[in-house]
C-alpha atoms as a PDB file:
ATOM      1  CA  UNK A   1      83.073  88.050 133.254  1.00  0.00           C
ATOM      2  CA  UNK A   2      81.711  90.814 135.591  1.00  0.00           C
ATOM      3  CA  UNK A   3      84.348  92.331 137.679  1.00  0.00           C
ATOM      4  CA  UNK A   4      84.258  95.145 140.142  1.00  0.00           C
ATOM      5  CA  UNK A   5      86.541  96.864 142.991  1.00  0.00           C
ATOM      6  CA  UNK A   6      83.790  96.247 145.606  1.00  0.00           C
ATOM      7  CA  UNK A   7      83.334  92.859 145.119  1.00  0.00           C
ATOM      8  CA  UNK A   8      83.963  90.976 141.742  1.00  0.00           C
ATOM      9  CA  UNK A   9      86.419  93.129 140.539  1.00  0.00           C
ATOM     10  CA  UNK A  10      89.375  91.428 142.330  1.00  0.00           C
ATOM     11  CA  UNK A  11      92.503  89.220 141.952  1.00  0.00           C
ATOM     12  CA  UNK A  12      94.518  87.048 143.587  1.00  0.00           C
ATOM     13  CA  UNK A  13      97.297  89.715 144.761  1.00  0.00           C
ATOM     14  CA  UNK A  14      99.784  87.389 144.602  1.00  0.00           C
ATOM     15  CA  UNK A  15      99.194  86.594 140.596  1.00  0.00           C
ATOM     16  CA  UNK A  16     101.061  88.150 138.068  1.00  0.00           C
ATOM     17  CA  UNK A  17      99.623  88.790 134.446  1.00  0.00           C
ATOM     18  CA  UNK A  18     101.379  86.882 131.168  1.00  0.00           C
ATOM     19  CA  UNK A  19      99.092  88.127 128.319  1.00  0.00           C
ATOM     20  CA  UNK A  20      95.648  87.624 129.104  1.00  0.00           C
ATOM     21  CA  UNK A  21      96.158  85.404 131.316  1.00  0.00           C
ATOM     22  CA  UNK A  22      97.133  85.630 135.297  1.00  0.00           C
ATOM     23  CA  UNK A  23      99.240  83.026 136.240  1.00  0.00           C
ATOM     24  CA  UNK A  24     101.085  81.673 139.667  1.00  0.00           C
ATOM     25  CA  UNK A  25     104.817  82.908 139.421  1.00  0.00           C
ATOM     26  CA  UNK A  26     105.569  79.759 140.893  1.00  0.00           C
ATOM     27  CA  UNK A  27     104.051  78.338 138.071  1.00  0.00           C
ATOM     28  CA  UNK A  28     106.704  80.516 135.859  1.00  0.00           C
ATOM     29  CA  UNK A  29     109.987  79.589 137.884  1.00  0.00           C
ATOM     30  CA  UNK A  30     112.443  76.419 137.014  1.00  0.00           C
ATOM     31  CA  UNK A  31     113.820  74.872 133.838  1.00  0.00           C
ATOM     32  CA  UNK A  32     110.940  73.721 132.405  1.00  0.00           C
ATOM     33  CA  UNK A  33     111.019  70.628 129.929  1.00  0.00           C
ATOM     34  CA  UNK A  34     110.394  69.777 125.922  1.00  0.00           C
ATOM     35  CA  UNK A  35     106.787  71.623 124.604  1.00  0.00           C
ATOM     36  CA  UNK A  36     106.630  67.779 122.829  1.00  0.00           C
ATOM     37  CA  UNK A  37     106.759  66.204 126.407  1.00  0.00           C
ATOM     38  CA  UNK A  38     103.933  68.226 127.473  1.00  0.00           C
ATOM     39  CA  UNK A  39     101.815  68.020 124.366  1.00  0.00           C
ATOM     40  CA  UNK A  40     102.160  64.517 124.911  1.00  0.00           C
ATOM     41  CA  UNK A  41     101.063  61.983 122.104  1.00  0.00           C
ATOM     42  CA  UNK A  42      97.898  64.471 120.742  1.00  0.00           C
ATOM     43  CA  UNK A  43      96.967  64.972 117.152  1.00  0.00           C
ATOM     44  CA  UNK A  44      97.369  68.589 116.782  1.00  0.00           C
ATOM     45  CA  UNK A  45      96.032  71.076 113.517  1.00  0.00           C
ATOM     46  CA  UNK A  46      99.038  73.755 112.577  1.00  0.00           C
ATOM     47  CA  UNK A  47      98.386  76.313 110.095  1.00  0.00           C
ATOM     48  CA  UNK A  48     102.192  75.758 109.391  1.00  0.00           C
ATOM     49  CA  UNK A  49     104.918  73.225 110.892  1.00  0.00           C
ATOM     50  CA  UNK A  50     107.090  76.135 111.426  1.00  0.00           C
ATOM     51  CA  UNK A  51     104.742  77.479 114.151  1.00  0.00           C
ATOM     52  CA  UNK A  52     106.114  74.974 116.171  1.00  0.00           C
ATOM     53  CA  UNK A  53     109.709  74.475 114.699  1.00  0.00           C
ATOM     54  CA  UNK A  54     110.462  78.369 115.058  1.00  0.00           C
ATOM     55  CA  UNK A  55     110.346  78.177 119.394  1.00  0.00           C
ATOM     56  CA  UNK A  56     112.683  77.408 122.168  1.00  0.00           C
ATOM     57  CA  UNK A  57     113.039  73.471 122.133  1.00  0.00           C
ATOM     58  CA  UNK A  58     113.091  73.449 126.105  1.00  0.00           C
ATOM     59  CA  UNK A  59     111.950  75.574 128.661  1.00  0.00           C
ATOM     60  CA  UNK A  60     108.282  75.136 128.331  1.00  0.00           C
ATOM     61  CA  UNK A  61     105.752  74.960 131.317  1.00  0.00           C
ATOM     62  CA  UNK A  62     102.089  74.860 131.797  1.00  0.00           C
ATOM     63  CA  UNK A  63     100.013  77.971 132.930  1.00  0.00           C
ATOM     64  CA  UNK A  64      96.662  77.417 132.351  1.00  0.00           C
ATOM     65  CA  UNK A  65      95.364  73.694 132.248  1.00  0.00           C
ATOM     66  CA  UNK A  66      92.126  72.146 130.043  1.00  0.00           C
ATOM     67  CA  UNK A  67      91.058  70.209 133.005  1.00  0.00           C
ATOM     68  CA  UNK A  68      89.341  73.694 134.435  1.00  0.00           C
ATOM     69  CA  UNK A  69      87.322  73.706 131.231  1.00  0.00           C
ATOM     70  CA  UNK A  70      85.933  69.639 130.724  1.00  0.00           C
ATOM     71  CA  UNK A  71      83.482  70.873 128.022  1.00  0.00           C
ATOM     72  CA  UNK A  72      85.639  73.190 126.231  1.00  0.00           C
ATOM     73  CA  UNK A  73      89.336  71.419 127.111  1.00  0.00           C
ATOM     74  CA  UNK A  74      92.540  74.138 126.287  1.00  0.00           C
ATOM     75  CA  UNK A  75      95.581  74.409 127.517  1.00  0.00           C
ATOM     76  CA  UNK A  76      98.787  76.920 127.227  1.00  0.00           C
ATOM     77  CA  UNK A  77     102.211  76.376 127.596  1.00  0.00           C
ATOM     78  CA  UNK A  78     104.896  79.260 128.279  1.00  0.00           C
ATOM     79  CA  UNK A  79     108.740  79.361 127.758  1.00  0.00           C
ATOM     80  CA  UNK A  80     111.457  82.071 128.431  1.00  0.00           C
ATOM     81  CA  UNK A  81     111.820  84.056 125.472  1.00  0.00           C
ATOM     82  CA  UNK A  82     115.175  82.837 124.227  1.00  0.00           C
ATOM     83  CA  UNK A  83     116.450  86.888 123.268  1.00  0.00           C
ATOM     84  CA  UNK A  84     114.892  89.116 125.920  1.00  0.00           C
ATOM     85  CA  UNK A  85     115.156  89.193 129.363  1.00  0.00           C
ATOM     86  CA  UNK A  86     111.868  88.355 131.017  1.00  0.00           C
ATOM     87  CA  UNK A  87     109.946  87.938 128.211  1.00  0.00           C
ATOM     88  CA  UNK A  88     107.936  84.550 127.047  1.00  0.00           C
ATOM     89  CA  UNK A  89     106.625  82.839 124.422  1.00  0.00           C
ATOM     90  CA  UNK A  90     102.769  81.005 124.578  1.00  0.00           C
ATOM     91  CA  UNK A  91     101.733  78.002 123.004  1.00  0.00           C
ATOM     92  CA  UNK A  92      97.791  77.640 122.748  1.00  0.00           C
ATOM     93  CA  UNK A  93      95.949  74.519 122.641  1.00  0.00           C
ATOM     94  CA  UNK A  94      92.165  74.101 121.853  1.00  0.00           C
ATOM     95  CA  UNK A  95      90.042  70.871 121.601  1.00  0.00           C
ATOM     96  CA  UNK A  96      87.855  71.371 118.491  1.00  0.00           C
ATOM     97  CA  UNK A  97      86.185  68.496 117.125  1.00  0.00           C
ATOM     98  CA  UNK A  98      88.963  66.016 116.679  1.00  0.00           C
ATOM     99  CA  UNK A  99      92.006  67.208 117.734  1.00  0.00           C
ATOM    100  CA  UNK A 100      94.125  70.440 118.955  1.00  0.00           C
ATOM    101  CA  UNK A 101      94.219  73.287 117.463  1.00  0.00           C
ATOM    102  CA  UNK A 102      97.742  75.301 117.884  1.00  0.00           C
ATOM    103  CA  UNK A 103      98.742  78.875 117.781  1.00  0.00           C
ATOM    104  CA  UNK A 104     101.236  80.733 119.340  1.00  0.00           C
ATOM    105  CA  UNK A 105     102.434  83.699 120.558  1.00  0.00           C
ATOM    106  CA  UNK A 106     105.800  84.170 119.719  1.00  0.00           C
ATOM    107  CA  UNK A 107     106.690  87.524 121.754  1.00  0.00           C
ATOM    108  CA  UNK A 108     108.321  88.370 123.623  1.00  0.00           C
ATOM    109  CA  UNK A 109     105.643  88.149 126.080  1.00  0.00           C
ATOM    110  CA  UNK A 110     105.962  90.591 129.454  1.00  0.00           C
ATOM    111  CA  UNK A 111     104.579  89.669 132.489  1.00  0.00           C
ATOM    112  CA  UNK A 112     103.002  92.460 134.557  1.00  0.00           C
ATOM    113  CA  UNK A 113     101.279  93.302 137.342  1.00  0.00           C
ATOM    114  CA  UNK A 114      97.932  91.853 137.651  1.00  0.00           C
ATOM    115  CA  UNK A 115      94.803  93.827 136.247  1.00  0.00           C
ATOM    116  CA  UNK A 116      93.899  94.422 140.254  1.00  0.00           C
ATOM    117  CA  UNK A 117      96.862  96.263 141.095  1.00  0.00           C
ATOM    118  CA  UNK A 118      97.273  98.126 137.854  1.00  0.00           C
ATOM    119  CA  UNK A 119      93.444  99.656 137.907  1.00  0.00           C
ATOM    120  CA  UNK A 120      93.470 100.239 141.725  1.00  0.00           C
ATOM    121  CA  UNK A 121      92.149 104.121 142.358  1.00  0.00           C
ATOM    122  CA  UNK A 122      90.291 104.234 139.101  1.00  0.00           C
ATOM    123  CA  UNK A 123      86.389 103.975 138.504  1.00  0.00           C
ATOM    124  CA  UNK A 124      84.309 103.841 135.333  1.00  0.00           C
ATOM    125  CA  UNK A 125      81.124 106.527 136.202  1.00  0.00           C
ATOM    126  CA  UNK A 126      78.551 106.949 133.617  1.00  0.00           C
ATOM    127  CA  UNK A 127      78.067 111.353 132.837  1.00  0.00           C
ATOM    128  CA  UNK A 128      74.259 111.156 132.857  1.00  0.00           C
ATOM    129  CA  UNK A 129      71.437 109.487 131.787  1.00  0.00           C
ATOM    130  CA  UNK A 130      72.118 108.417 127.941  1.00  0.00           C
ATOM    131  CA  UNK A 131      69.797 108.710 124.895  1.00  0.00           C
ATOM    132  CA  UNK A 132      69.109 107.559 121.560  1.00  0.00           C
ATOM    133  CA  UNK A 133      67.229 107.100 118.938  1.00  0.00           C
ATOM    134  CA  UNK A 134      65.748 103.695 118.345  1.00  0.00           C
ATOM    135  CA  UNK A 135      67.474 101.370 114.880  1.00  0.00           C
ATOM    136  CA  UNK A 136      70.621 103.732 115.714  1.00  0.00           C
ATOM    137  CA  UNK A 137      73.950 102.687 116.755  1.00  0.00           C
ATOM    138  CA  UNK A 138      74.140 105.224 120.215  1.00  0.00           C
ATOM    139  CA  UNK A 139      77.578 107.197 120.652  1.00  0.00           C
ATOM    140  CA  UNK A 140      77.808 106.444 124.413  1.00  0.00           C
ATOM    141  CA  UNK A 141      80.144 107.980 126.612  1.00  0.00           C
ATOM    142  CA  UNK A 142      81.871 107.104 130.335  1.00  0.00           C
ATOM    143  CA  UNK A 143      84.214 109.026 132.383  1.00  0.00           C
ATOM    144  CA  UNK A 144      87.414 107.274 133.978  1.00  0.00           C
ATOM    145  CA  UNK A 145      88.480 108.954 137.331  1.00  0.00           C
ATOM    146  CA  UNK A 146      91.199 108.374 139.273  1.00  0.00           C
ATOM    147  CA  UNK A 147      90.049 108.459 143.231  1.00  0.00           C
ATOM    148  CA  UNK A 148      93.587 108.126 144.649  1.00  0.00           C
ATOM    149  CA  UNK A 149      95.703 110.443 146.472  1.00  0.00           C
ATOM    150  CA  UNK A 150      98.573 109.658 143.776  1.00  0.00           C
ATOM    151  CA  UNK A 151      99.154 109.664 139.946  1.00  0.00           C
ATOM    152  CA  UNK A 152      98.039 107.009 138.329  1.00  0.00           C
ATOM    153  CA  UNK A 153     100.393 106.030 135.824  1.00  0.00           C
ATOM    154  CA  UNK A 154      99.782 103.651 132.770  1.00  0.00           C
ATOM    155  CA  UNK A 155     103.132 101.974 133.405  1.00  0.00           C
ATOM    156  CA  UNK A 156     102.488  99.311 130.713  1.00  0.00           C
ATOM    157  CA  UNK A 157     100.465 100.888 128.079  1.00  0.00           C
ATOM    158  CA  UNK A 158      97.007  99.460 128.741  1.00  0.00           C
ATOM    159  CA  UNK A 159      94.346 101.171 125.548  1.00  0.00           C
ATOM    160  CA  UNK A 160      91.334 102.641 126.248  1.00  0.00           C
ATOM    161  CA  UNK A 161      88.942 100.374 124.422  1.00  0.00           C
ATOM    162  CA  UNK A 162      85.579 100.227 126.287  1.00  0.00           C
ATOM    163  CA  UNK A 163      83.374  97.613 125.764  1.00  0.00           C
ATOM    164  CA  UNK A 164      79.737  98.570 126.620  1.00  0.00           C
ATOM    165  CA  UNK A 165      76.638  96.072 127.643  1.00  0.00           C
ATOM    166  CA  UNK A 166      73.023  96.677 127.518  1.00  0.00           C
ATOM    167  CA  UNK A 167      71.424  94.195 130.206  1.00  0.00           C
ATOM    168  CA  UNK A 168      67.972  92.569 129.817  1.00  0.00           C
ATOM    169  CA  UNK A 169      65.154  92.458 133.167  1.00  0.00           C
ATOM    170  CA  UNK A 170      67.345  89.885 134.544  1.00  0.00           C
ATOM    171  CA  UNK A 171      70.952  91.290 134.157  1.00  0.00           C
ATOM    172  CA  UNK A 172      71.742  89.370 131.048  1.00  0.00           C
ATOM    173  CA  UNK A 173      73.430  90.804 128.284  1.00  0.00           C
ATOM    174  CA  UNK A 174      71.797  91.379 125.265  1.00  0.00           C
ATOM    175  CA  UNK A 175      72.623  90.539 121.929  1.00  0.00           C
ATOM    176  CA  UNK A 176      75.289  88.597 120.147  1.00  0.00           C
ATOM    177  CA  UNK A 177      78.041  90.364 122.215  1.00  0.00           C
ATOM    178  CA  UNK A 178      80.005  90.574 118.609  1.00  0.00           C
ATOM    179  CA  UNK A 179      81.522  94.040 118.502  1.00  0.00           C
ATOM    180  CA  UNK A 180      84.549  95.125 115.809  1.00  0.00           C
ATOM    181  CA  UNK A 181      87.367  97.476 117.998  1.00  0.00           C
ATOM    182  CA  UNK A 182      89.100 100.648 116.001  1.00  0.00           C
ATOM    183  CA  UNK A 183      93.028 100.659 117.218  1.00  0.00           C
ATOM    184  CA  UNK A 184      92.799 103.034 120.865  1.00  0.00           C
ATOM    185  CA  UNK A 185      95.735 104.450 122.021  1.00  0.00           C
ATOM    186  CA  UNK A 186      96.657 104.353 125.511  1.00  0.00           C
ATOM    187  CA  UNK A 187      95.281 105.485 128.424  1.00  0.00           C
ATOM    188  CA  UNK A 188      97.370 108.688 129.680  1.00  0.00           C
ATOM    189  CA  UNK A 189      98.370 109.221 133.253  1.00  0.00           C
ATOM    190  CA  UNK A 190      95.889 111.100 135.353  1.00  0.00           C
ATOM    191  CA  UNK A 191      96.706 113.203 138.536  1.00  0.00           C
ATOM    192  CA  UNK A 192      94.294 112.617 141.734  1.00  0.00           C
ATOM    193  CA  UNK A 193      90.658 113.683 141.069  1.00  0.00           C
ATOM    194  CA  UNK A 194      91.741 113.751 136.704  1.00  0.00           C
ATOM    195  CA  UNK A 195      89.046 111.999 134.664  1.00  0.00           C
ATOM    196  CA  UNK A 196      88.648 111.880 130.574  1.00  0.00           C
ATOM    197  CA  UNK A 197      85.689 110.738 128.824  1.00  0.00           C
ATOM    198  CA  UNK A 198      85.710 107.411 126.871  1.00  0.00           C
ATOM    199  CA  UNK A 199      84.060 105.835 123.939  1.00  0.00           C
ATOM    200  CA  UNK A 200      81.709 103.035 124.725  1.00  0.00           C
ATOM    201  CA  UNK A 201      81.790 100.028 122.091  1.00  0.00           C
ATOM    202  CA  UNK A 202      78.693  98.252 122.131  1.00  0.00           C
ATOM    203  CA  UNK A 203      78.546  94.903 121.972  1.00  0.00           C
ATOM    204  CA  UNK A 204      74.724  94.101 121.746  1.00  0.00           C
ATOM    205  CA  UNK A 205      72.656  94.054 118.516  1.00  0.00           C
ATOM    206  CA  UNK A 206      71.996  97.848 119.838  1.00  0.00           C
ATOM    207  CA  UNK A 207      69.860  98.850 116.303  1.00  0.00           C
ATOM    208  CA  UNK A 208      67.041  95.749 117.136  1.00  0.00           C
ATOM    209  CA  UNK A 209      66.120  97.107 120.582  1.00  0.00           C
ATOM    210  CA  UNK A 210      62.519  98.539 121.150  1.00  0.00           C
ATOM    211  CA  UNK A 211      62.000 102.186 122.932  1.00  0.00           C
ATOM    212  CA  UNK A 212      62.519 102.524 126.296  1.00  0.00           C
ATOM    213  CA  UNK A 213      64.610 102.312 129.504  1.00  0.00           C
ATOM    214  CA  UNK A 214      67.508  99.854 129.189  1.00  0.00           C
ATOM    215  CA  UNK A 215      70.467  99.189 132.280  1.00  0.00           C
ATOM    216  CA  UNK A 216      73.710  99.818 129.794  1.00  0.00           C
ATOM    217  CA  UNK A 217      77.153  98.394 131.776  1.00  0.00           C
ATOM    218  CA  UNK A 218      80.575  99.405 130.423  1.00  0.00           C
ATOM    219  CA  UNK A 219      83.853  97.585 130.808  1.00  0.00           C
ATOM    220  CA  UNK A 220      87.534  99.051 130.321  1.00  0.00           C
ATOM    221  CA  UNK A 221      89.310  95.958 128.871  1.00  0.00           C
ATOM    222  CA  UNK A 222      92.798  96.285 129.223  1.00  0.00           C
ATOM    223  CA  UNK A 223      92.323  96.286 133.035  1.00  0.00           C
ATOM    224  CA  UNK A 224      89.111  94.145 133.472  1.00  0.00           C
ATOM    225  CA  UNK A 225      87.426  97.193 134.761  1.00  0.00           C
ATOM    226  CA  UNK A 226      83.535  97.371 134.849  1.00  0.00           C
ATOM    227  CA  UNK A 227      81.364 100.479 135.789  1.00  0.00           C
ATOM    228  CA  UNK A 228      78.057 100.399 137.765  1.00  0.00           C
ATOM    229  CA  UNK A 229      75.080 100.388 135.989  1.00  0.00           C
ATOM    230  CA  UNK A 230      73.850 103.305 133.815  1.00  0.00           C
ATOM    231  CA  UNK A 231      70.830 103.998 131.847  1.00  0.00           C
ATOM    232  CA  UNK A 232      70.200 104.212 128.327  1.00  0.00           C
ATOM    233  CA  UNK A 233      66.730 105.450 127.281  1.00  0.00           C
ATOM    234  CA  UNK A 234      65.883 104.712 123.823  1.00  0.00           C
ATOM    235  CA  UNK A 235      63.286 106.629 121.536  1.00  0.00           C
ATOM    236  CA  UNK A 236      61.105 106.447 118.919  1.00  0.00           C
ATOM    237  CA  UNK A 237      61.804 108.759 116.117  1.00  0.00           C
ATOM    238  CA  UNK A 238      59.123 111.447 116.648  1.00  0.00           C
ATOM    239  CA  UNK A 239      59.297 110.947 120.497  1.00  0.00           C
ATOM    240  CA  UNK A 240      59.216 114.436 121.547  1.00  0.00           C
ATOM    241  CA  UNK A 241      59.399 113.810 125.287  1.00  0.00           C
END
């Protein structure tokens, strides 16, 4: 999902973030009821009984309902941690095939600040133009830059993992988007007008691209922040432009 400060990469203010998920703190207030009550009479696939057995026997609530997603039904259910102050525990549901499919998240869970409100004053901006060699995995770069009058401060430990796009004529992403993450640590605090230079993962079968000029997007996960368009010029071995 394509998100950015001008226009897409909003929130609803008033949300707060449980997870990966922003959620209603309405939705997160009262007593809650039994997880069984809400489940309701579905078959449900555990990898273990004691998934289920192991969390708070009341308390539970729905967040984020399978009637948003008819074709690809899922639901999750939260409850108050039962040893730590303001933290929660998630139960996920997901229809596949023939019946649910259960995990959970045992926590405790924090909730923050929406991803709005914790990126605000920061852009992704691309160096310069970007090259590589074509059948190579590039080693792509992006700045982040904080544009506020303030410190930014990574109050809640969001990584630096960048996830990097290389768009087709029509702005669609290429490739199978499947991309394997190395462990980043967190994203330091930067004083107004500090920047540091990120690694790009790419997510698109980069290696099967043909030479020439590609559009190359980048996202910053933890925070849902995506950077303008950038270019990525691939070459042909002996290209000695």
């Amino acid at each position: 999902m394509r998100r950015s400060d001008s226009e897409e990469n909003r929130s609803d203010p008033g949300l707060v973030q449980l997870g990966s998920l922003e959620v209603d703190p309405a939705a997160l207030e009262g007593p809650g009821s039994s997880l069984w009550d809400l489940i309701g009479g579905r078959k449900l696939t555990l990898r273990s009984p004691d998934d289920l057995l192991d969390l708070p026997r009341q308390g539970w609530r729905p967040i984020f309902p399978s009637w948003e997603f008819i074709d690809n039904p899922r639901d999750v259910f939260a409850a108050p941690h039962p040893h730590q102050r303001n933290g929660w525990v998630l139960v996920f549901l997901h229809w596949i095939g023939e019946a649910w499919t259960v995990s959970t998240d045992p926590g405790p869970v924090p909730v923050r600040r929406p991803c709005a409100a914790r990126r605000a004053g920061l852009e992704l901006r691309w160096p310069a133009e970007q090259t590589a060699t074509v059948g190579t995995v590039p080693e792509l770069s992006i700045d982040v830059l904080n544009t506020a009058d303030h410190v930014w401060r990574n109050d809640v430990g969001d990584h630096m993992t960048v996830r990097g796009w290389v768009l087709g004529p029509d702005g669609e992403r290429l490739g199978s988007g499947v991309t394997l993450f190395a462990h980043a640590p967190p994203l330091p605090d930067l004083e107004p007008g500090g920047r540091m230079s990120l690694q790009v993962n790419l997510g698109s079968d980069i290696e099967e691209l043909a030479a020439g000029r590609y559009r190359v997007v980048a996202e910053l996960l933890d925070l849902q922040l995506q950077s303008p368009p950038g270019t990525l010029v691939l070459t042909e071995p002996d290209d000695t432009r």
